[in-house]
N, C-alpha and C. Protein backbone atom coordinates (compact mmCIF):
# COMPACT_ATOMS: atom_id res chain seq x y z
N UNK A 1 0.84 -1.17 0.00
CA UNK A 1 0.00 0.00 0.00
C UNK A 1 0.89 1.24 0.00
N UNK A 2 0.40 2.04 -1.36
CA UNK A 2 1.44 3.34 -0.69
C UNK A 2 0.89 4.06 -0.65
N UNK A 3 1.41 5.35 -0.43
CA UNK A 3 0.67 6.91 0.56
C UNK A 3 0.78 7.56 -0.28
N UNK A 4 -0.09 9.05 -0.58
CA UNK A 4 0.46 9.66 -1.82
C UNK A 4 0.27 11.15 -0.91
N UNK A 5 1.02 12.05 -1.57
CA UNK A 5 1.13 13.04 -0.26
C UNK A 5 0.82 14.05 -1.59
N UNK A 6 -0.28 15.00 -0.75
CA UNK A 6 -0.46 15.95 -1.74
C UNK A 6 0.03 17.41 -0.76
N UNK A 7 0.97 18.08 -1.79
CA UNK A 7 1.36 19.52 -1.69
C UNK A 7 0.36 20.76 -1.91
N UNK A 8 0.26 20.90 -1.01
CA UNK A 8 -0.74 22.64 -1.01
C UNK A 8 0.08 23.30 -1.09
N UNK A 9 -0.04 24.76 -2.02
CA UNK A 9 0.69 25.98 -2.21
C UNK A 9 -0.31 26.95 -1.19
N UNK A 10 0.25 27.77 -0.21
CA UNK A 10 -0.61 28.52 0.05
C UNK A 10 -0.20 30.22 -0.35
N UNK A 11 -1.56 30.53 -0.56
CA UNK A 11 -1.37 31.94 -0.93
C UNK A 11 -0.50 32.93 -0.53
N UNK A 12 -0.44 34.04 -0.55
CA UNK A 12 0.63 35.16 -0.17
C UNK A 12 -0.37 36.36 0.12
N UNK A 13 0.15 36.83 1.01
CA UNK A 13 -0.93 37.98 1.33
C UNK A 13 0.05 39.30 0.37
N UNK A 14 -0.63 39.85 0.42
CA UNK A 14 -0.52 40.66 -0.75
C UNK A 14 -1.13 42.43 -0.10
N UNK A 15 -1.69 42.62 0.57
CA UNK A 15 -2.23 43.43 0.95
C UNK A 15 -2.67 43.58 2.56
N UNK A 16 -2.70 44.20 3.36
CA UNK A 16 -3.20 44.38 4.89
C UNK A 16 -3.76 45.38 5.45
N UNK A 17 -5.09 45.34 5.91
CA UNK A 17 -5.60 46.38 6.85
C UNK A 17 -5.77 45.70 8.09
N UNK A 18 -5.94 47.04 8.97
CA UNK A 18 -6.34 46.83 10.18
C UNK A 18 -7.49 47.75 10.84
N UNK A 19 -8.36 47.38 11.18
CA UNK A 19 -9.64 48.26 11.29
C UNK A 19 -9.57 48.08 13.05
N UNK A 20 -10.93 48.67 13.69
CA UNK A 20 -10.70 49.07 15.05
C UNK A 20 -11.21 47.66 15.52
N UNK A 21 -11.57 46.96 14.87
CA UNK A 21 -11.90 45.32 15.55
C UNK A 21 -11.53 44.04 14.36
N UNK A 22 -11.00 44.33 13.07
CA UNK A 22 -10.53 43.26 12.33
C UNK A 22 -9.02 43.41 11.72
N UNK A 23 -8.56 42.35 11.32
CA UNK A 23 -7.35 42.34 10.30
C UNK A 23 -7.74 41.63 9.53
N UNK A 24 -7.52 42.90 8.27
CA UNK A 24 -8.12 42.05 7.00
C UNK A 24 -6.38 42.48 5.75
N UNK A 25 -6.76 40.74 5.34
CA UNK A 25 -5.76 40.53 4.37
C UNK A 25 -6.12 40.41 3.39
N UNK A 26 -5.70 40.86 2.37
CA UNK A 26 -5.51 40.26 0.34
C UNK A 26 -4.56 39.63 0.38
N UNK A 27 -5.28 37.98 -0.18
CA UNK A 27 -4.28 36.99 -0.88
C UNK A 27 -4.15 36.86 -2.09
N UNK A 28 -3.20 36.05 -2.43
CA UNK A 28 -2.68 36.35 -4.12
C UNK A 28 -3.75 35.59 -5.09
N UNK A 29 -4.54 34.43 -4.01
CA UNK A 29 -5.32 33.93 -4.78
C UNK A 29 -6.65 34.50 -5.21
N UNK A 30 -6.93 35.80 -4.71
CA UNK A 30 -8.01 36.37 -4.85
C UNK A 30 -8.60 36.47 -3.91
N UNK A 31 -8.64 35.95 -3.07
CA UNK A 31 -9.71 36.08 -1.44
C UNK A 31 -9.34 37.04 -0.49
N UNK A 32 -10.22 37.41 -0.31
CA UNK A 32 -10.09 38.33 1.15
C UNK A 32 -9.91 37.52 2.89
N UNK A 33 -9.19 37.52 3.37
CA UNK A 33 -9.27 36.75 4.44
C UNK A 33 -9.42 37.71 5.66
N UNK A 34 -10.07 38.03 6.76
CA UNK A 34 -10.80 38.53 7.97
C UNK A 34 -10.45 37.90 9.44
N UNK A 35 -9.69 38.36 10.18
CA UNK A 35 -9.89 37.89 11.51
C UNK A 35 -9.92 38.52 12.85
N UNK A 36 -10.99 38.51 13.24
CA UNK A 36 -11.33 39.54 15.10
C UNK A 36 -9.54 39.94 15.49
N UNK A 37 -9.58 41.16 15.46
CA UNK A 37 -8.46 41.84 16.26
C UNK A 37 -8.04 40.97 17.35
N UNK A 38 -9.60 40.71 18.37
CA UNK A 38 -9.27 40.08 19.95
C UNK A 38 -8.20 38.86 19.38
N UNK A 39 -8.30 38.07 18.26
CA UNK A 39 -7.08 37.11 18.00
C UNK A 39 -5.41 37.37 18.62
N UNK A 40 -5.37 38.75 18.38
CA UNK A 40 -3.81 38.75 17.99
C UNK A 40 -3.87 40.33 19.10
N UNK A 41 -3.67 40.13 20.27
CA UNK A 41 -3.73 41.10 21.59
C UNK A 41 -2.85 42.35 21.47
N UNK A 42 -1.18 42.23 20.79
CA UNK A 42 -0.46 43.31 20.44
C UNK A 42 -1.13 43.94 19.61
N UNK A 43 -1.35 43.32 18.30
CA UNK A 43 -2.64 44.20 17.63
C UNK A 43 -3.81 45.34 18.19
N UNK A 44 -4.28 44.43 19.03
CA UNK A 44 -5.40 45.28 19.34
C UNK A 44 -5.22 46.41 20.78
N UNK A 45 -3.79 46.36 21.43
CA UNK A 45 -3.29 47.48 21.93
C UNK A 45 -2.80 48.27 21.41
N UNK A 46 -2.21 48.18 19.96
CA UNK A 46 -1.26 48.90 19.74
C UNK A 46 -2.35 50.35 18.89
N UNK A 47 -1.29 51.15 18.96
CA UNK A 47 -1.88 52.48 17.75
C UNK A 47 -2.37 52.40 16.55
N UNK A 48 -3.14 53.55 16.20
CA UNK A 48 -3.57 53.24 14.27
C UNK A 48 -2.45 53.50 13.51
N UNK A 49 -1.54 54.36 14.43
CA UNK A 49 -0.63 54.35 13.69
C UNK A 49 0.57 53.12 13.31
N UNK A 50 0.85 52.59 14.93
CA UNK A 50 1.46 51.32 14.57
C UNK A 50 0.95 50.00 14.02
N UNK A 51 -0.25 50.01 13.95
CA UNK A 51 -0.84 49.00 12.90
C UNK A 51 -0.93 49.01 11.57
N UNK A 52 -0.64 50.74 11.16
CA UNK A 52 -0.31 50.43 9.69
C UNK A 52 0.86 50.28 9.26
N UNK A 53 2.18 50.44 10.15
CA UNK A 53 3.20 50.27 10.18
C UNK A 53 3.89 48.72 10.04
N UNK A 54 3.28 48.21 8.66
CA UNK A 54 3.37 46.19 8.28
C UNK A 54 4.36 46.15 7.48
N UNK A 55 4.86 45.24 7.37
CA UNK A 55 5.70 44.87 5.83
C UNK A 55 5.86 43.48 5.89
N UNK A 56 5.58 42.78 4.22
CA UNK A 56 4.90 41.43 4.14
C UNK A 56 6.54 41.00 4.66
N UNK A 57 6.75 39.59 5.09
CA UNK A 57 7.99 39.06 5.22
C UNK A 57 7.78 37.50 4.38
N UNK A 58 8.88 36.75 4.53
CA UNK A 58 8.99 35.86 3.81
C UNK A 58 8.17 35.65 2.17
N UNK A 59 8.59 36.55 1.61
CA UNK A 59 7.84 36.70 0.31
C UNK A 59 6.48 36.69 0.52
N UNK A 60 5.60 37.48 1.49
CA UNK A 60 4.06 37.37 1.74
C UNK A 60 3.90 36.56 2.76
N UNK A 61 4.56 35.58 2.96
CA UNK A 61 3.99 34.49 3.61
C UNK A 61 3.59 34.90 5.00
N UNK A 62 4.07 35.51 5.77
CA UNK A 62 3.92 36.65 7.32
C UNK A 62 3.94 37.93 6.84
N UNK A 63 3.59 38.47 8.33
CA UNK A 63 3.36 39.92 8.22
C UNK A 63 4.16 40.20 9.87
N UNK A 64 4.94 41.40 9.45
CA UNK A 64 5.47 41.72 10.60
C UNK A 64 5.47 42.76 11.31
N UNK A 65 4.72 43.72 12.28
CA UNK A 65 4.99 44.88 13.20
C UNK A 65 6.02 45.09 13.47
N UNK A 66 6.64 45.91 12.89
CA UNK A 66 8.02 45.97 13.87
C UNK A 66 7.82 46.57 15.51
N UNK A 67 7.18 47.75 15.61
CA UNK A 67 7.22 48.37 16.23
C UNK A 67 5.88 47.41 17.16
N UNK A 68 5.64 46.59 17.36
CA UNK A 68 5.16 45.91 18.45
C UNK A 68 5.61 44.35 18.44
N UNK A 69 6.73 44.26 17.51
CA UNK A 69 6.86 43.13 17.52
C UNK A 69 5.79 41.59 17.33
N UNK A 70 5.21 41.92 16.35
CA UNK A 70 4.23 40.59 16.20
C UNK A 70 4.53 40.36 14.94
N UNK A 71 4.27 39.12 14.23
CA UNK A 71 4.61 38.00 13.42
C UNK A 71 3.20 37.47 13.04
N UNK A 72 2.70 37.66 11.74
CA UNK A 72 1.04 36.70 11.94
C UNK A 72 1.42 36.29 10.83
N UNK A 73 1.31 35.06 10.60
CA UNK A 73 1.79 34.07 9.09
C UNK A 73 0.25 33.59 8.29
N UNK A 74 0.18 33.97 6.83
CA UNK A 74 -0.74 33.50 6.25
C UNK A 74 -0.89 31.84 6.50
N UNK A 75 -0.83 31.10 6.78
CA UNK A 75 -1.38 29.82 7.33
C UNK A 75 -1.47 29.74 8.40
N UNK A 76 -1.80 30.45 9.17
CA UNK A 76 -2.54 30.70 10.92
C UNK A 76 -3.28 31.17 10.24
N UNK A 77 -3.72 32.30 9.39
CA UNK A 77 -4.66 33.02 9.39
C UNK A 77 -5.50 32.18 8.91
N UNK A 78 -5.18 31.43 7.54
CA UNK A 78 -6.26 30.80 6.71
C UNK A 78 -6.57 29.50 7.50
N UNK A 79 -5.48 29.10 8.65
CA UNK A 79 -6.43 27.93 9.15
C UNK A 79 -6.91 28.16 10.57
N UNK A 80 -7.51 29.51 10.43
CA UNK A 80 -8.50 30.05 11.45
C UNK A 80 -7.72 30.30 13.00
N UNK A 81 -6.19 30.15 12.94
CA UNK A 81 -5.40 30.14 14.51
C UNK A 81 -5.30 31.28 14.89
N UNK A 82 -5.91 31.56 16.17
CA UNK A 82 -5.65 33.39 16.95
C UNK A 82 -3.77 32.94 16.98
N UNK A 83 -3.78 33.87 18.35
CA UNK A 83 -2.02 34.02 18.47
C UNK A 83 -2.01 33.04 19.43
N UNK A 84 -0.69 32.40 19.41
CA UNK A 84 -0.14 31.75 19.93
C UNK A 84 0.69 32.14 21.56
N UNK A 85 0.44 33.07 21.66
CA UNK A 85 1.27 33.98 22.70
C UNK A 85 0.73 33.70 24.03
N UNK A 86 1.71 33.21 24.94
CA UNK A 86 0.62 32.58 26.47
C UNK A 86 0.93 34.33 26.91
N UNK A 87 -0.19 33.87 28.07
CA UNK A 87 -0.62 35.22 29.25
C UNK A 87 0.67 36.10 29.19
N UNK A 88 1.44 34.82 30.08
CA UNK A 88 3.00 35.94 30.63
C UNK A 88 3.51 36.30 30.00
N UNK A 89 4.10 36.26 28.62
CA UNK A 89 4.55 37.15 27.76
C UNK A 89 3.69 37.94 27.39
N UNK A 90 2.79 38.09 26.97
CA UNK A 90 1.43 39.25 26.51
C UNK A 90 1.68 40.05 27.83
N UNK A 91 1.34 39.68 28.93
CA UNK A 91 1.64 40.69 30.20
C UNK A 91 2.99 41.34 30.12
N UNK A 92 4.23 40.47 30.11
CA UNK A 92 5.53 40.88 30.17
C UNK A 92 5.70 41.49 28.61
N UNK A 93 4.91 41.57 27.61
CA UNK A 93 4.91 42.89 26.80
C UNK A 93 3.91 43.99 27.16
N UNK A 94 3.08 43.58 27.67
CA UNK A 94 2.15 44.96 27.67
C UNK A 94 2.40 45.71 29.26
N UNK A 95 3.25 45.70 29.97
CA UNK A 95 3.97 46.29 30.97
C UNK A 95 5.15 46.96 30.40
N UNK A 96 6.36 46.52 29.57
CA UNK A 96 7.19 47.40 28.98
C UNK A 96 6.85 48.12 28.42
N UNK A 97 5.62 48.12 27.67
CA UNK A 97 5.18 49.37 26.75
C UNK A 97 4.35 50.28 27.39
N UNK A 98 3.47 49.91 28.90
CA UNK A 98 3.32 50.91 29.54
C UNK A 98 4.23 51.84 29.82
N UNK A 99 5.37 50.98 30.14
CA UNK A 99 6.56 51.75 30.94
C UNK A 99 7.13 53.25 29.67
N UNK A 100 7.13 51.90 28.94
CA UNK A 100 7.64 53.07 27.30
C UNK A 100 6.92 54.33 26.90
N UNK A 101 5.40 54.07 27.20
CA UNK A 101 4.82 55.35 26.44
C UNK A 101 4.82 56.13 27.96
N UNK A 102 5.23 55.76 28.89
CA UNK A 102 5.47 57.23 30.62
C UNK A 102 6.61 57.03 30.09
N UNK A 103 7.26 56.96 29.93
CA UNK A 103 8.55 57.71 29.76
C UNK A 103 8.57 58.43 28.93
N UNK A 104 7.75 58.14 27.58
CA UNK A 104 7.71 59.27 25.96
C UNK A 104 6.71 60.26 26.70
N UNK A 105 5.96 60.18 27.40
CA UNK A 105 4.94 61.26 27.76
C UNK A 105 5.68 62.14 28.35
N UNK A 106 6.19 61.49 29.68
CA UNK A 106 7.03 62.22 30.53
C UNK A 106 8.03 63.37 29.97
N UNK A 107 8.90 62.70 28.62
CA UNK A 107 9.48 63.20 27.83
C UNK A 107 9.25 64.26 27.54
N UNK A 108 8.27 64.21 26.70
CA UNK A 108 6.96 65.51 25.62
C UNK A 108 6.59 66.38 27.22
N UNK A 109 5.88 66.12 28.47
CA UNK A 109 5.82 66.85 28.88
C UNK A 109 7.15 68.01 29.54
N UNK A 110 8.32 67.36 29.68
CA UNK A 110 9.64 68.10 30.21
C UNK A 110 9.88 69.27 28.88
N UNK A 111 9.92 68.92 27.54
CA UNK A 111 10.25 69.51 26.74
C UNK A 111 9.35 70.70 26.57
N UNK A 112 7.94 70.08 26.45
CA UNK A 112 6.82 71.12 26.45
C UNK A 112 6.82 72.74 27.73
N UNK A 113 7.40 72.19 28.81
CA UNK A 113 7.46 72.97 30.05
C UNK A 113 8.99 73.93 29.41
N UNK A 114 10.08 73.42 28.83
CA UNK A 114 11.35 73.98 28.80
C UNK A 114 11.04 74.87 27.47
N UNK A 115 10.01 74.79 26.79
CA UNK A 115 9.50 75.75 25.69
C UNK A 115 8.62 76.51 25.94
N UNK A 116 7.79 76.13 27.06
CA UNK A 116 6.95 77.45 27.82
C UNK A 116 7.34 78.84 28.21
């Protein structure tokens, strides 16, 4: 008896938005693919501004934030997987970036006072 193994090509995203509750992708095959923000938690803390801040990686195949550091690969997306990310790291990122934006505030406010 033998096995016959079939190869799937999967698409390339090609395109990315991010709306105030979805991430929506264009794949190369023509489809639109959609998934709840709540999936992917850096996402849905981060800014409008740092969410449009993407660039496809591995020839399409992921998508990468730099500036929050997340990774979402077109085959999680198309086979329906939120993030992979347990609690304590999601916590032990979303505490440094508290820390980060009091310190940029703090910043803007010292400068703002030394231009008054």
């Amino acid at each position: 008896m033998s096995i016959s193994v079939i190869e799937i090509e999967l698409p390339r995203a090609e395109d990315v938005r991010v709306t105030n509750d979805s991430l929506i992708v264009d794949l190369s095959d023509g489809r639109t693919i959609s998934a709840p923000l709540e999936w992917f938690p850096r996402l849905l803390h981060a800014t409008p501004e740092e969410r449009s801040n993407w660039r496809l990686i591995g020839r399409g195949h992921g998508i990468h934030w730099e500036e929050i550091d997340e990774d979402i690969s077109v085959e999680g997306l198309v086979a329906g997987r939120p993030s992979g990310e347990s609690q304590r790291s999601f916590k032990k990122w979303i505490d440094q970036r508290r820390s980060r934006l009091t310190k940029r505030s703090t910043g803007r406010a010292k400068t703002a006072r030394r231009l008054a």
